[in-house]
N, C-alpha and C. Protein backbone atom coordinates (compact mmCIF):
# COMPACT_ATOMS: atom_id res chain seq x y z
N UNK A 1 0.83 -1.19 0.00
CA UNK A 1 0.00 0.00 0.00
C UNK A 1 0.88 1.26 0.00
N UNK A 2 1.70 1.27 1.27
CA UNK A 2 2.49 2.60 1.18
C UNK A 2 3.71 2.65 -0.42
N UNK A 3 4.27 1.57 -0.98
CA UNK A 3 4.80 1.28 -1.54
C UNK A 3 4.11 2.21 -3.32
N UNK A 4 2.47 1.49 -3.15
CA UNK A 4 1.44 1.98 -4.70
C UNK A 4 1.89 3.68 -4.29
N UNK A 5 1.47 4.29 -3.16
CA UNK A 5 0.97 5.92 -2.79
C UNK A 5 2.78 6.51 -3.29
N UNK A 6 3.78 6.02 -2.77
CA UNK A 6 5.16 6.49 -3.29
C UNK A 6 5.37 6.40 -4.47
N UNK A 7 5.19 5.15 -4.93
CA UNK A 7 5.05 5.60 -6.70
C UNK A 7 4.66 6.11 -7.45
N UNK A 8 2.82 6.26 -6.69
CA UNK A 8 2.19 7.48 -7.28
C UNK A 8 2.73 9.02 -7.50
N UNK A 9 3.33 9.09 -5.77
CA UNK A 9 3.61 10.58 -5.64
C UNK A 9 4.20 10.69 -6.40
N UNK A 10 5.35 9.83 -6.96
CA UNK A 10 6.48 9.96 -7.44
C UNK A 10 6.39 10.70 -9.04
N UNK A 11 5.28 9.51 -9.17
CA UNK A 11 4.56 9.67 -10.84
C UNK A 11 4.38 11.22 -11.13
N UNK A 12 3.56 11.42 -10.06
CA UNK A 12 2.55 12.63 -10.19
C UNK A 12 3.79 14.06 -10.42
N UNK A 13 4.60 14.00 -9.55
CA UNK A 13 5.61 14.81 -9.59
C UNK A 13 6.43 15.03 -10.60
N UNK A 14 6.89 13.84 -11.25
CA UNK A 14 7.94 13.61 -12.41
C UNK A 14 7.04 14.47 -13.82
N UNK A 15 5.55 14.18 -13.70
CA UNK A 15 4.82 14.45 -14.56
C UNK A 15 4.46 16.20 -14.60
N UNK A 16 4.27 16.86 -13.15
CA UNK A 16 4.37 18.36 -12.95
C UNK A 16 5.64 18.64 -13.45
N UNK A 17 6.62 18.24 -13.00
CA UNK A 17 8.27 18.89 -13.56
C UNK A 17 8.25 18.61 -15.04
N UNK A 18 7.68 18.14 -15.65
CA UNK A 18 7.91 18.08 -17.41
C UNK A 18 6.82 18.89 -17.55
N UNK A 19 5.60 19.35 -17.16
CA UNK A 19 5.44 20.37 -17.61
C UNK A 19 5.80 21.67 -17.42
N UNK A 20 5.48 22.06 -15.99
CA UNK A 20 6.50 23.36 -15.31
C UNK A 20 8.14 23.46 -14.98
N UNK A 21 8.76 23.89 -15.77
CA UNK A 21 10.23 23.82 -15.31
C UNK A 21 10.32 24.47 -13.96
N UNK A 22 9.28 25.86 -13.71
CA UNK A 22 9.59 26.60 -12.16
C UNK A 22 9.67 25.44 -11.26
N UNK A 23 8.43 24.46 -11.51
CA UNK A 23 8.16 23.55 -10.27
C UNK A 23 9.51 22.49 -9.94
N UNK A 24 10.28 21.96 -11.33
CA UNK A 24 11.75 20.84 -11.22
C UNK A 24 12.26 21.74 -10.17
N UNK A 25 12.20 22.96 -10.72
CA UNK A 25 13.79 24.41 -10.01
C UNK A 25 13.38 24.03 -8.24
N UNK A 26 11.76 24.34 -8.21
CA UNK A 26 11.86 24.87 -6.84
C UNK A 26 11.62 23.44 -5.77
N UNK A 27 11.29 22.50 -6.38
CA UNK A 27 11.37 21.26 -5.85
C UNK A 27 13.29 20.73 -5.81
N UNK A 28 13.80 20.87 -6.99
CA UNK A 28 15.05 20.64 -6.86
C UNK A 28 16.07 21.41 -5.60
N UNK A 29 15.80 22.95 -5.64
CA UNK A 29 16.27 23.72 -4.31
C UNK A 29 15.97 23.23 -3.01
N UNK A 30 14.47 22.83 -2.83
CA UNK A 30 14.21 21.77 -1.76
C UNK A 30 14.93 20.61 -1.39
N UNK A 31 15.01 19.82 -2.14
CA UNK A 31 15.95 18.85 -2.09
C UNK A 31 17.41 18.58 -1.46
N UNK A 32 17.75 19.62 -2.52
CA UNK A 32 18.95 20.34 -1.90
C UNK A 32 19.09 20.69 -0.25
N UNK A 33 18.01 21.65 0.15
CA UNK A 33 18.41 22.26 1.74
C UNK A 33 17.60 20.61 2.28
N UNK A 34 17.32 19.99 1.66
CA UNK A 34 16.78 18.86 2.81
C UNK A 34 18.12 17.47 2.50
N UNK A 35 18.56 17.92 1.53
CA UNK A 35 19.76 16.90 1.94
C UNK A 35 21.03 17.71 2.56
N UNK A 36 21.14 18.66 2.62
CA UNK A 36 22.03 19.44 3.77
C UNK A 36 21.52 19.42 4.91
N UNK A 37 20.12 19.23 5.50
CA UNK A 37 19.91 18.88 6.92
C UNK A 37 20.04 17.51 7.26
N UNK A 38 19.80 16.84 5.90
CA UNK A 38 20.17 15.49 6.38
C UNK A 38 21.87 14.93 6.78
N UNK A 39 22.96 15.58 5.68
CA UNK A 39 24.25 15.14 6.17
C UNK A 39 24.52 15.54 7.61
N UNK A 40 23.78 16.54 8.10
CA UNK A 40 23.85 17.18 9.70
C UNK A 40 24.04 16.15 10.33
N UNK A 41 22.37 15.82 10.16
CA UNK A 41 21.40 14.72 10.97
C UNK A 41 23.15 13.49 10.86
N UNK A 42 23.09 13.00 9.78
CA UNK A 42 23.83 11.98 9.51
C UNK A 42 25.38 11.67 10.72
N UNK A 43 25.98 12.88 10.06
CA UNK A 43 26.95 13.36 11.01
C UNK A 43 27.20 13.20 12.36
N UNK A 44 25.93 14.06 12.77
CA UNK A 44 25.44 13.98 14.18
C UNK A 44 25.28 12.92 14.89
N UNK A 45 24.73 11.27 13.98
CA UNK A 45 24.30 10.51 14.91
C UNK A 45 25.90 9.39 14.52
N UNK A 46 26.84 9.45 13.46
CA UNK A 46 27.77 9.12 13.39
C UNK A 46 28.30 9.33 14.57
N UNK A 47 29.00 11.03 15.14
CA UNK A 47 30.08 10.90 15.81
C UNK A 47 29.49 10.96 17.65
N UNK A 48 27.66 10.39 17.12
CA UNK A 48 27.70 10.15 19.05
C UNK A 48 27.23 8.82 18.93
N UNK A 49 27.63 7.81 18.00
CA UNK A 49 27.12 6.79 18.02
C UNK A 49 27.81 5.70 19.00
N UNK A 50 28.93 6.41 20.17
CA UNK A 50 29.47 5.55 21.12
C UNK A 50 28.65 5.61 22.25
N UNK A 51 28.11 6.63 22.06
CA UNK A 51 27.66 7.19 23.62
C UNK A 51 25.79 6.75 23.68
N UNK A 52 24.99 6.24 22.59
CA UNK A 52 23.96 5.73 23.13
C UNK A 52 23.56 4.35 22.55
N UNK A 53 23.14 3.36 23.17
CA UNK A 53 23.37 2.03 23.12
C UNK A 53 22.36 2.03 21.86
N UNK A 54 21.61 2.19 21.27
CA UNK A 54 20.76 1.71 20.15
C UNK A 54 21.38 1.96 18.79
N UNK A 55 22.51 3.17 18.89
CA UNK A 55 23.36 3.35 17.77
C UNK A 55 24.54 2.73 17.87
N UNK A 56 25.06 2.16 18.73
CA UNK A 56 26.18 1.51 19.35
C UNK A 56 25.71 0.21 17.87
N UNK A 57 24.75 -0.30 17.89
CA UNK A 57 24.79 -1.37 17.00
C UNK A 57 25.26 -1.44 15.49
N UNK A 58 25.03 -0.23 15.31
CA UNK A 58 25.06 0.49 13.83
C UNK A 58 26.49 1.01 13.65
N UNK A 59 27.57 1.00 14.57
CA UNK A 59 28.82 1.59 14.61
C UNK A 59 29.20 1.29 13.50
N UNK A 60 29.11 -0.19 12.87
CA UNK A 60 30.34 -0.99 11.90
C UNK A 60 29.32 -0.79 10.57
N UNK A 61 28.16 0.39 10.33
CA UNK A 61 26.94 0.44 9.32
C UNK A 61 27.34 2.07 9.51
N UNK A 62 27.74 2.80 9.87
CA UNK A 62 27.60 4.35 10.36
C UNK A 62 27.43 4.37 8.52
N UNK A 63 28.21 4.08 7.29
CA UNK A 63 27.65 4.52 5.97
C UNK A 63 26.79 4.28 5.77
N UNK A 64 25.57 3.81 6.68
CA UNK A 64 24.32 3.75 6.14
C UNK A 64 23.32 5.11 6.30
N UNK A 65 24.09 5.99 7.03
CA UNK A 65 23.25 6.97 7.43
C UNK A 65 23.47 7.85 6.75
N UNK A 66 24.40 8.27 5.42
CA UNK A 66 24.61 8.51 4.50
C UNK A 66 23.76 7.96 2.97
N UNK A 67 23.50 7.48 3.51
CA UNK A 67 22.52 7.08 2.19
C UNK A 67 21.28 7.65 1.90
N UNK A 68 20.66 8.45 3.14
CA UNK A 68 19.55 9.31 2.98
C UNK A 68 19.70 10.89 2.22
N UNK A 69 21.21 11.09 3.00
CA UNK A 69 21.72 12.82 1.58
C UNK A 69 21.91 12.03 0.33
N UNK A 70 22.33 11.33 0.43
CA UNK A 70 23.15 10.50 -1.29
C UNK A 70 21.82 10.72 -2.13
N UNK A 71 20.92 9.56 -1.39
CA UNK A 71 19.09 9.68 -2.42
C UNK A 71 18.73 11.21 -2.45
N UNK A 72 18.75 11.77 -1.41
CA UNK A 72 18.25 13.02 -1.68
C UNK A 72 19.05 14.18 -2.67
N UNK A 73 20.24 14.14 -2.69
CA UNK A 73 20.77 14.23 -3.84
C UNK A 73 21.04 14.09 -5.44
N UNK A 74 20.51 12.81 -5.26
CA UNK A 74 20.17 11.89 -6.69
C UNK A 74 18.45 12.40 -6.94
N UNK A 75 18.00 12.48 -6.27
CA UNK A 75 16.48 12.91 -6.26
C UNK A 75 16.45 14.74 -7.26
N UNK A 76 17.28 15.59 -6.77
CA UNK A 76 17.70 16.59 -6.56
C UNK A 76 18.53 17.04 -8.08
N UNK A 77 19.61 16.19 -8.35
CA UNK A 77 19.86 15.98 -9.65
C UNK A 77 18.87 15.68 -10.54
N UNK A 78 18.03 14.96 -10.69
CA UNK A 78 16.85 14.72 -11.58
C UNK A 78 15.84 15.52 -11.83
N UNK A 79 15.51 16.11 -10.84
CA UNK A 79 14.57 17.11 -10.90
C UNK A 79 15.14 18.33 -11.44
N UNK A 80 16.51 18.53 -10.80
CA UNK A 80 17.48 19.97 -11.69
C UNK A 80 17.93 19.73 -13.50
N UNK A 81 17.63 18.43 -13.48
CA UNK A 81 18.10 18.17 -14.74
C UNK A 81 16.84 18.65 -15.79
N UNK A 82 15.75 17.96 -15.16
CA UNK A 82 14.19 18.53 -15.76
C UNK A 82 13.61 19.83 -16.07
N UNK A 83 14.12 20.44 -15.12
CA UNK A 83 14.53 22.16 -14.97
C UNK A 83 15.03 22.67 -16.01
N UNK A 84 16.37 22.48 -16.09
CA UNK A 84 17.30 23.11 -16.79
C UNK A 84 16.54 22.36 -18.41
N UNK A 85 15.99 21.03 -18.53
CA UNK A 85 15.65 20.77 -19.96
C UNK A 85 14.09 21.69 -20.65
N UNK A 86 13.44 21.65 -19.53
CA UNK A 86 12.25 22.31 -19.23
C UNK A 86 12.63 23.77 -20.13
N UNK A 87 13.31 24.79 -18.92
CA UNK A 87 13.88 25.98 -19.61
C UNK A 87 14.34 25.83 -20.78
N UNK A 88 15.44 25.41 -21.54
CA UNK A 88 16.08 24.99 -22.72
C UNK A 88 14.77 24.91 -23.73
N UNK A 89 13.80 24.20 -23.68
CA UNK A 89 12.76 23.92 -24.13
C UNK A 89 11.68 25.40 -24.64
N UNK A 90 12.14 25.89 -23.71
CA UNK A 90 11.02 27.39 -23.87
C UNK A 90 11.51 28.32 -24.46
N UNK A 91 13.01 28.29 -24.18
CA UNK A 91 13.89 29.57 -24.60
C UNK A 91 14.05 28.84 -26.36
């Protein structure tokens, strides 16, 4: 179920950014400041991951918490790419 509604969103979105280039731009800028709060986040639970026992498990995985800026990045690229083809397109 949650799996159909993410693909949808996904759909629905990919399909606004090919028509509006503003919308790739300003969804792509999003992206962006939300994968810079995420390397924070990431960071953050990396270098206190000695000090509380539920991250203690994850010590020898700490690159996994990196993988949430990486997607959001890759997310971010795609949508800037749509943008920039979008514009190209009009001009």
């Amino acid at each position: 179920m949650a799996r159909k509604l993410i693909e949808s969103t996904l759909g629905q979105l990919f399909e606004l950014a090919s028509d509006f280039w503003q919308f790739s731009a300003l969804v792509s800028a999003l992206l962006v400041l939300a994968s810079f709060k995420a390397i924070s986040w990431a960071h953050e639970l990396v270098t206190v991951s000695g000090e509380r026992p539920i991250t203690y498990l994850f010590e020898y995985f700490s690159f996994l918490f990196y993988l949430v800026p990486i997607i959001l990045i890759g997310f971010a690229f795609v949508f800037g790419r749509k943008a920039f083809v979008g514009y190209l397109e009009i001009r």
